[in-house]
Protein backbone atom coordinates (compact mmCIF):
# COMPACT_ATOMS: atom_id res chain seq x y z
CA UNK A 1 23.85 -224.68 -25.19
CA UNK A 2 25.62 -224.99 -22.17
CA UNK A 3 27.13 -222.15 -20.49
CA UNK A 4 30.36 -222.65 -18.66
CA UNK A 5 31.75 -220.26 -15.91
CA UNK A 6 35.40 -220.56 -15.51
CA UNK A 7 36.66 -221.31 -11.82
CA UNK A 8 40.47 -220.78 -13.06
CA UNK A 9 43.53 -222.98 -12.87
CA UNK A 10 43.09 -225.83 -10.13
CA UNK A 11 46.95 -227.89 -10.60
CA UNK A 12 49.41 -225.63 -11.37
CA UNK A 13 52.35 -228.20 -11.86
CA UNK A 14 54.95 -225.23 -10.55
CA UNK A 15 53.11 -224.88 -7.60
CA UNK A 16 51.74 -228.22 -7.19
CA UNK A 17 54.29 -230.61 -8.31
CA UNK A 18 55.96 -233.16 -6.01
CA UNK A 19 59.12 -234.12 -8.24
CA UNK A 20 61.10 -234.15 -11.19
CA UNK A 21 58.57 -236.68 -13.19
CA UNK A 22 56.24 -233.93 -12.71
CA UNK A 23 58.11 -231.28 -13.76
CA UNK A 24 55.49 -229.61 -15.99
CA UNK A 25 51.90 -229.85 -17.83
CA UNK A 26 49.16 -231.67 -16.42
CA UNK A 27 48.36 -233.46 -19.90
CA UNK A 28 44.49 -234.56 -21.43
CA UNK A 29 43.00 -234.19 -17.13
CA UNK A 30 40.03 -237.05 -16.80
CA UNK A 31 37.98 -236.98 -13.98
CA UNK A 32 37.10 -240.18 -11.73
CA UNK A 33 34.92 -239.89 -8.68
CA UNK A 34 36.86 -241.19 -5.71
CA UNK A 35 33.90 -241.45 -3.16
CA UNK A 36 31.27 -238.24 -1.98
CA UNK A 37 33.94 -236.11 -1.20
CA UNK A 38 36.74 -235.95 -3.56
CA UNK A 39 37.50 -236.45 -7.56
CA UNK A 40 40.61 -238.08 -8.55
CA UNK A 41 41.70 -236.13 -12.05
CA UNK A 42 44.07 -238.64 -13.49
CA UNK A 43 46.75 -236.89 -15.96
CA UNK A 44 50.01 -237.04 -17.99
CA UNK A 45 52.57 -234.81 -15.84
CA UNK A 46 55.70 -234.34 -18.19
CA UNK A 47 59.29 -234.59 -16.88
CA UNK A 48 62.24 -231.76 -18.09
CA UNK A 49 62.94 -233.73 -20.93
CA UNK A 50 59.13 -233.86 -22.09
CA UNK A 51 58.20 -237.42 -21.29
CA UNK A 52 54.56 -237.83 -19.67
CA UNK A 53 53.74 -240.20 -16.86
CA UNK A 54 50.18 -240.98 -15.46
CA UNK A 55 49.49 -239.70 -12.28
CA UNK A 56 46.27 -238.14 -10.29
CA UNK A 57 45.44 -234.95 -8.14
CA UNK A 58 42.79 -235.41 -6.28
CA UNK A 59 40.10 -232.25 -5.66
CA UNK A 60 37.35 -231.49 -3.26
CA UNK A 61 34.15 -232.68 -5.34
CA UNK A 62 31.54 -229.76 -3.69
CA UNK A 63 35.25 -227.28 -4.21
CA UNK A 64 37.10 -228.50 -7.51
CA UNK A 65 39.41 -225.45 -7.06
CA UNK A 66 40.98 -227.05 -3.75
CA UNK A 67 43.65 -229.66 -4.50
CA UNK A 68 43.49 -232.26 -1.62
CA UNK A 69 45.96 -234.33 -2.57
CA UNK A 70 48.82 -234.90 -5.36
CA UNK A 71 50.00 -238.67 -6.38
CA UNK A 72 53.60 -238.77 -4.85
CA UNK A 73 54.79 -241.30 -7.66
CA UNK A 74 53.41 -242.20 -11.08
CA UNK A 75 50.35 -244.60 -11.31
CA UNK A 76 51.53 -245.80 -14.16
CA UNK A 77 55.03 -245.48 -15.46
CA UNK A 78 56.70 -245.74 -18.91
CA UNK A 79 57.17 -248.84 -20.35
CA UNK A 80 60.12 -250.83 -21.35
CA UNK A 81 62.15 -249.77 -23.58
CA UNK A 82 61.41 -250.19 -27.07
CA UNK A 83 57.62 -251.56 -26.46
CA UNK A 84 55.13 -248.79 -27.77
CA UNK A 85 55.25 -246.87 -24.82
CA UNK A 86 58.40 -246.07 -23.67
CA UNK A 87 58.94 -242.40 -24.58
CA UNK A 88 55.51 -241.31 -22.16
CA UNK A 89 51.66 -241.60 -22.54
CA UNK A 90 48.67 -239.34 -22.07
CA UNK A 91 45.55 -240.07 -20.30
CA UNK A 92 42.59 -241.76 -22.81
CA UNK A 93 39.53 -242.78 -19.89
CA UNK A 94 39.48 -244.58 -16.69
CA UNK A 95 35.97 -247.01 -16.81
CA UNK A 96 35.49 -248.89 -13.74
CA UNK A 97 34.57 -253.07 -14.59
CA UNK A 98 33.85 -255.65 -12.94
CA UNK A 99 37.34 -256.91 -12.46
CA UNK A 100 38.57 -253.54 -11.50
CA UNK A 101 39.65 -250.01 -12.75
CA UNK A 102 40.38 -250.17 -16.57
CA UNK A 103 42.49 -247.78 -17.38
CA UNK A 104 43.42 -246.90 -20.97
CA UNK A 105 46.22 -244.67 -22.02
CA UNK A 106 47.58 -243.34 -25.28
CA UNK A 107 51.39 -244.62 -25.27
CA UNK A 108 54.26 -242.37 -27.52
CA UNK A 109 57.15 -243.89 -28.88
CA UNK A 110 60.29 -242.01 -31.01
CA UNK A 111 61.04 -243.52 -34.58
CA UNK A 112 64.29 -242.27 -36.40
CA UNK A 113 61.52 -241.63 -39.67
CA UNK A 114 58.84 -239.70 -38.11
CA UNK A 115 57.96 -237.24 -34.88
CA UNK A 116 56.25 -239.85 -32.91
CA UNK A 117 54.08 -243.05 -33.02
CA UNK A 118 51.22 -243.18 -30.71
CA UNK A 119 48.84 -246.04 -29.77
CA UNK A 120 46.24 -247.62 -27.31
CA UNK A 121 47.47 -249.37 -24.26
CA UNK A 122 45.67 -250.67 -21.22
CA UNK A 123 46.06 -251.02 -17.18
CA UNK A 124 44.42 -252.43 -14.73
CA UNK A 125 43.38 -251.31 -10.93
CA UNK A 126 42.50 -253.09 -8.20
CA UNK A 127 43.26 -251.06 -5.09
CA UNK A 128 40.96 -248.56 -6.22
CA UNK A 129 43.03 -246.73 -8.82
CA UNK A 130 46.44 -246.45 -6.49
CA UNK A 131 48.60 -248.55 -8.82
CA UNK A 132 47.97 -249.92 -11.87
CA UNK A 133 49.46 -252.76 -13.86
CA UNK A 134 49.74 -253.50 -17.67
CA UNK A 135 47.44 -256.00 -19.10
CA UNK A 136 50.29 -256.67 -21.82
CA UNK A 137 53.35 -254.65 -23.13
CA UNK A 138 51.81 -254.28 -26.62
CA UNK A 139 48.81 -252.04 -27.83
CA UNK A 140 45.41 -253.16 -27.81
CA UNK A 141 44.69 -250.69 -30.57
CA UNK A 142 47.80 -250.89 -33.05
CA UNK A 143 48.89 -250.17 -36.48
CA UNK A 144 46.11 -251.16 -39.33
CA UNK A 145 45.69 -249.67 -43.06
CA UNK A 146 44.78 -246.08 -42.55
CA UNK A 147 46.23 -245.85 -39.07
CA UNK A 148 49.44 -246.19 -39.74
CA UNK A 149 50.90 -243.36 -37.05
CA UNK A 150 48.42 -242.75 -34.54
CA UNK A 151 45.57 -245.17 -32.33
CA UNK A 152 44.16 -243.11 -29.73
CA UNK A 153 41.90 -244.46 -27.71
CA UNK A 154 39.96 -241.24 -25.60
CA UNK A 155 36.33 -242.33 -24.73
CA UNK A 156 34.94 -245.57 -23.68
CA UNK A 157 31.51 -246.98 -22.67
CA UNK A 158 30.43 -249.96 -21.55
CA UNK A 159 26.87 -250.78 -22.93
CA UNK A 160 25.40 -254.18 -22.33
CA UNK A 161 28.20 -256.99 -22.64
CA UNK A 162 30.01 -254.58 -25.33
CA UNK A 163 32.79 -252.36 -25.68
CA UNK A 164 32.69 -248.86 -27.40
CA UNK A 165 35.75 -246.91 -27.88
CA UNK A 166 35.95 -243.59 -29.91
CA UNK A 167 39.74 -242.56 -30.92
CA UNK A 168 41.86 -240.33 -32.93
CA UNK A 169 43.36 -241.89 -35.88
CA UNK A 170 46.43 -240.75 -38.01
CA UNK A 171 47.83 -241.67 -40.95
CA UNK A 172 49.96 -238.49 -41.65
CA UNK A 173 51.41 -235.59 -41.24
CA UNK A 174 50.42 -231.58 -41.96
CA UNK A 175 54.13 -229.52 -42.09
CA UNK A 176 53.61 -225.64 -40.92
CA UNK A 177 56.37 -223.49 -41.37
CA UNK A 178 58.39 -226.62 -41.58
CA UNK A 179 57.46 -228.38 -38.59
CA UNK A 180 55.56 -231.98 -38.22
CA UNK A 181 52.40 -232.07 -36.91
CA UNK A 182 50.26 -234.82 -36.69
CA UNK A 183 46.85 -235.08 -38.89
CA UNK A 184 43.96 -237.25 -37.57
CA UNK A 185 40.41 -237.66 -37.59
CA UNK A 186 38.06 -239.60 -35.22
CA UNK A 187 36.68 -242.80 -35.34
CA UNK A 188 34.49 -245.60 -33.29
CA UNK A 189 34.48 -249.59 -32.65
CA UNK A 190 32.73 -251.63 -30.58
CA UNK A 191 33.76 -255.06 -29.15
CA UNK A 192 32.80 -257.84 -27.02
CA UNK A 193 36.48 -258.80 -26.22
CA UNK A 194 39.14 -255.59 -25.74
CA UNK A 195 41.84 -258.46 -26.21
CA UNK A 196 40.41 -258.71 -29.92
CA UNK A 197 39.32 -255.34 -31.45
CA UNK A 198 38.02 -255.20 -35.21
CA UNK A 199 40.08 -253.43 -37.59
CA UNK A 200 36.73 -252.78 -39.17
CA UNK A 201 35.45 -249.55 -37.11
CA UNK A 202 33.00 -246.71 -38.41
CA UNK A 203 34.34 -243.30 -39.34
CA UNK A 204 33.03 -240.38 -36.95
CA UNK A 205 34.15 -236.85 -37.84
CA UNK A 206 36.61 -235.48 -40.20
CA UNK A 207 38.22 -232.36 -40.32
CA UNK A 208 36.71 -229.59 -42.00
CA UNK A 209 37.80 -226.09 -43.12
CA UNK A 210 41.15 -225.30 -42.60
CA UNK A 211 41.70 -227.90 -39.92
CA UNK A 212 44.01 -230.42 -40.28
CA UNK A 213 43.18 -232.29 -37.11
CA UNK A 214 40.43 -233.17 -35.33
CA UNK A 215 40.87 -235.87 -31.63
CA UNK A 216 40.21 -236.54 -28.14
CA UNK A 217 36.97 -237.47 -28.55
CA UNK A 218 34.59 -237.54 -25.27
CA UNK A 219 31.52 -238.79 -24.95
CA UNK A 220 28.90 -238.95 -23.39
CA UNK A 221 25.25 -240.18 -23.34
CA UNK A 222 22.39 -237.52 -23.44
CA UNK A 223 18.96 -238.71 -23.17
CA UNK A 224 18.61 -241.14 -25.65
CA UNK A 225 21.67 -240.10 -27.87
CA UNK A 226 25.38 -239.15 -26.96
CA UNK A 227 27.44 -236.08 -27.02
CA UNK A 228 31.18 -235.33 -27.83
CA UNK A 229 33.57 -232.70 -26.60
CA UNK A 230 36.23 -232.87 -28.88
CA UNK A 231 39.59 -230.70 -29.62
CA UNK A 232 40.54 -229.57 -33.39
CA UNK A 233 43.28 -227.71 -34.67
CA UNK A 234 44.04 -225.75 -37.56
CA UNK A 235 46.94 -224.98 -40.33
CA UNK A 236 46.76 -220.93 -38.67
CA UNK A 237 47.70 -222.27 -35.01
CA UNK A 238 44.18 -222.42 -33.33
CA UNK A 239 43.42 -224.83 -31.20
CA UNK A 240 40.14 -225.03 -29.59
CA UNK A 241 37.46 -227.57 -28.65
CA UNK A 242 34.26 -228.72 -30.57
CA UNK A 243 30.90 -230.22 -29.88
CA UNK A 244 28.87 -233.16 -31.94
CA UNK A 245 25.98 -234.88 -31.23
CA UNK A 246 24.34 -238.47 -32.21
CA UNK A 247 21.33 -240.83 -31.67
CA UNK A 248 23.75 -243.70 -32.41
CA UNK A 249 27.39 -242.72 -31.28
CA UNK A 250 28.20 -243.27 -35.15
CA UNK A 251 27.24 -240.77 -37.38
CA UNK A 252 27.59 -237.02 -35.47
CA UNK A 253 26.55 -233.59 -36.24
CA UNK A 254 28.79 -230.85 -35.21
CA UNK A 255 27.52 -227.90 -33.31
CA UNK A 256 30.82 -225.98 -32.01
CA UNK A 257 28.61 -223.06 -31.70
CA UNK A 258 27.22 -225.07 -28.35
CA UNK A 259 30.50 -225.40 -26.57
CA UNK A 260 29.66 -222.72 -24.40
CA UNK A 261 32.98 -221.56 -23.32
CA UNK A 262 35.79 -219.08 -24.72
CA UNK A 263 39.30 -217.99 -24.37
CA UNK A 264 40.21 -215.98 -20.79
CA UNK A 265 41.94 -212.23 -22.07
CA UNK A 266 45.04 -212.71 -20.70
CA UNK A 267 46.55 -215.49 -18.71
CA UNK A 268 47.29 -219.68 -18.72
CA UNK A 269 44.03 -220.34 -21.35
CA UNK A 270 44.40 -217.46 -23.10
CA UNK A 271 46.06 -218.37 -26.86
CA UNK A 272 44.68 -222.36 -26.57
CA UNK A 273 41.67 -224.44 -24.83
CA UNK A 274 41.98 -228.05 -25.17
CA UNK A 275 41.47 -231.52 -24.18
CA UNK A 276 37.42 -230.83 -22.09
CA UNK A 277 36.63 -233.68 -19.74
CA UNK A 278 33.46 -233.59 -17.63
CA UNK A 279 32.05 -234.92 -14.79
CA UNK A 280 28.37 -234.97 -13.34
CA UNK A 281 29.06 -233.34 -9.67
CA UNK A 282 25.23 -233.14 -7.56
CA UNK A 283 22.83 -230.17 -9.57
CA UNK A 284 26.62 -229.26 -11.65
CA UNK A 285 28.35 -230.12 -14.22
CA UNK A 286 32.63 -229.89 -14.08
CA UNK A 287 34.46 -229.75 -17.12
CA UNK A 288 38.42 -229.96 -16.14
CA UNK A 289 40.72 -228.99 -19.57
CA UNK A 290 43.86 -227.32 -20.73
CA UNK A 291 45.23 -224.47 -21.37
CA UNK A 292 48.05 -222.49 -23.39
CA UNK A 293 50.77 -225.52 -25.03
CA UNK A 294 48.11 -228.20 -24.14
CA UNK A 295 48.42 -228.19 -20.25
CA UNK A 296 52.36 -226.23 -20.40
CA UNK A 297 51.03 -225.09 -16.92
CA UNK A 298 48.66 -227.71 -15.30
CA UNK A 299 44.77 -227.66 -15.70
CA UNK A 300 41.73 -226.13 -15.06
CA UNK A 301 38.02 -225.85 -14.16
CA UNK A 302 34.44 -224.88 -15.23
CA UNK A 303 31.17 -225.50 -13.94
CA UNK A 304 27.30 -225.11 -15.62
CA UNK A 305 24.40 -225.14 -13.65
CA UNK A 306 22.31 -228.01 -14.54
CA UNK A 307 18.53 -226.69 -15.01
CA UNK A 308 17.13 -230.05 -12.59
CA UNK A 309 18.84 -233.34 -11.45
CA UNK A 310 18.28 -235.18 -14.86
CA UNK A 311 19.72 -232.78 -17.25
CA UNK A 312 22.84 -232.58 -18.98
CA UNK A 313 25.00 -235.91 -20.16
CA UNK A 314 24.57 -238.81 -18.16
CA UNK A 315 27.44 -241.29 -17.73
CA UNK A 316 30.02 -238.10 -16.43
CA UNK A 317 30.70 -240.12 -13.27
């Protein structure tokens, strides 16, 4: 098991926040390294009337506490109206390729008939992650039988001349105390051609217990296998973030037990933790995540001590 020491909250949006696109949360933070010196945690910053646009803070990579710099406008902006993405999108992964910085994003649209629709989009970099431009104004992960709600793309390796992307899908929805909340489980594909991915895909982890959810999957390779930091929620209001592992990146084994890390006693990660992303920084490992209201106030940091240079998950950047 790994064992995490919090370092606190890093982006406060309040404090940190250069405008009224970024007018709170710091939404689903995924780490990038910039160069030596700094990491570039790309986010969803919410506006006042909820809508998420991608932007970065960048942190000191030997300090992650210290914010060096805050994106002054959105990397990536909401799309046109009435395409798949123009209520706001979350962060899924940013992969560097050969053609430039692939970045794919989780895009929300409002339907009169239900509380959201949310699928896979993707953008392209190539001034190093500054500005990045649609590949197309439709999904690259839409609508298919058993997905009818939800596509979201959150972890994606490139191994060999293939694609592998791991996502939440939804189908439905779980009503507490009268309220819609989205149920989905996790899933996997892999694909030579992101223009052209199977509907046929391999079922990962369901939920279990009294969860109703189970998503943002991240992983990871470790040794010859893979690990997933994942976040899971329940029909009594918990939400809190999970641990699998697999010698194939299909078929996982949970181990929550291993996540390592555990809600602060008072203060912005207190009630919820959410949304782990992590990052290989020298002889550490950096997990950035959320908080309270998934990210309400920004997000934060923890570090492990890695026991030599070749331990822990490989592929963290």
């Amino acid at each position: 098991m790994v064992e995490w020491t919090k370092k606190g909250l890093v982006f406060e949006t309040a404090r940190h926040g250069v405008g009224g696109w970024m007018a709170h949360s710091a939404l689903t933070p995924t780490p990038w390294r910039l160069d030596d010196e700094l990491i570039r945690v790309y986010a969803g910053f919410r506006d006042g009337d909820g809508v998420s646009r991608i932007g970065y803070v960048d942190v000191r990579a030997d300090e992650p506490t210290v914010v060096a710099r805050v994106s002054a406008e959105p990397v990536l902006d909401v799309g046109r109206g009435g395409c798949f993405d123009d209520n706001g999108m979350i962060l899924g992964d940013v992969v560097q390729a050969p053609d430039g910085l692939y970045l794919f994003y989780v895009g929300f649209q409002r339907v009169a008939r239900a509380k959201f629709l949310a699928f896979t989009g993707l953008a392209v970099s190539r001034d190093g992650g500054e500005h990045f431009q649609r590949v197309q104004e439709t999904p690259i992960l839409d609508r298919a039988p058993g997905r009818s709600t939800i596509g979201a793309v959150h972890s994606v390796l490139r191994e060999g001349d293939r694609w592998r992307l791991w996502y939440a899908v939804g189908d439905d929805w779980e009503y507490i105390d009268g309220r819609p909340f989205p149920r989905y489980h996790i899933r996997c594909v892999e694909t030579d051609d992101l223009a052209a991915i199977p509907r046929e895909d391999h079922l990962c982890l369901l939920p279990r217990g009294g969860e109703y959810r189970i998503g943002r999957p991240r992983v990871y390779r470790l040794g010859d296998g893979y690990v997933m930091y994942f976040t899971r929620g329940t029909v009594a209001g918990a939400y809190f973030p999970g641990v699998a592992y697999s010698t194939d990146g299909l078929a996982w084994e949970r181990h929550d037990e291993a996540l390592g890390l555990s809600l602060s006693p008072s203060g912005w990660d207190s009630r919820t933790l959410c949304y782990p992303a992590l990052i290989r920084q020298r002889d550490r490992l950096l997990m950035f995540y959320n908080g309270n209201d998934m990210g309400v106030d920004g997000f934060g940091v923890a570090e492990a001590r890695l026991p030599h240079a070749e331990g822990g998950p490989h592929a963290c950047g």
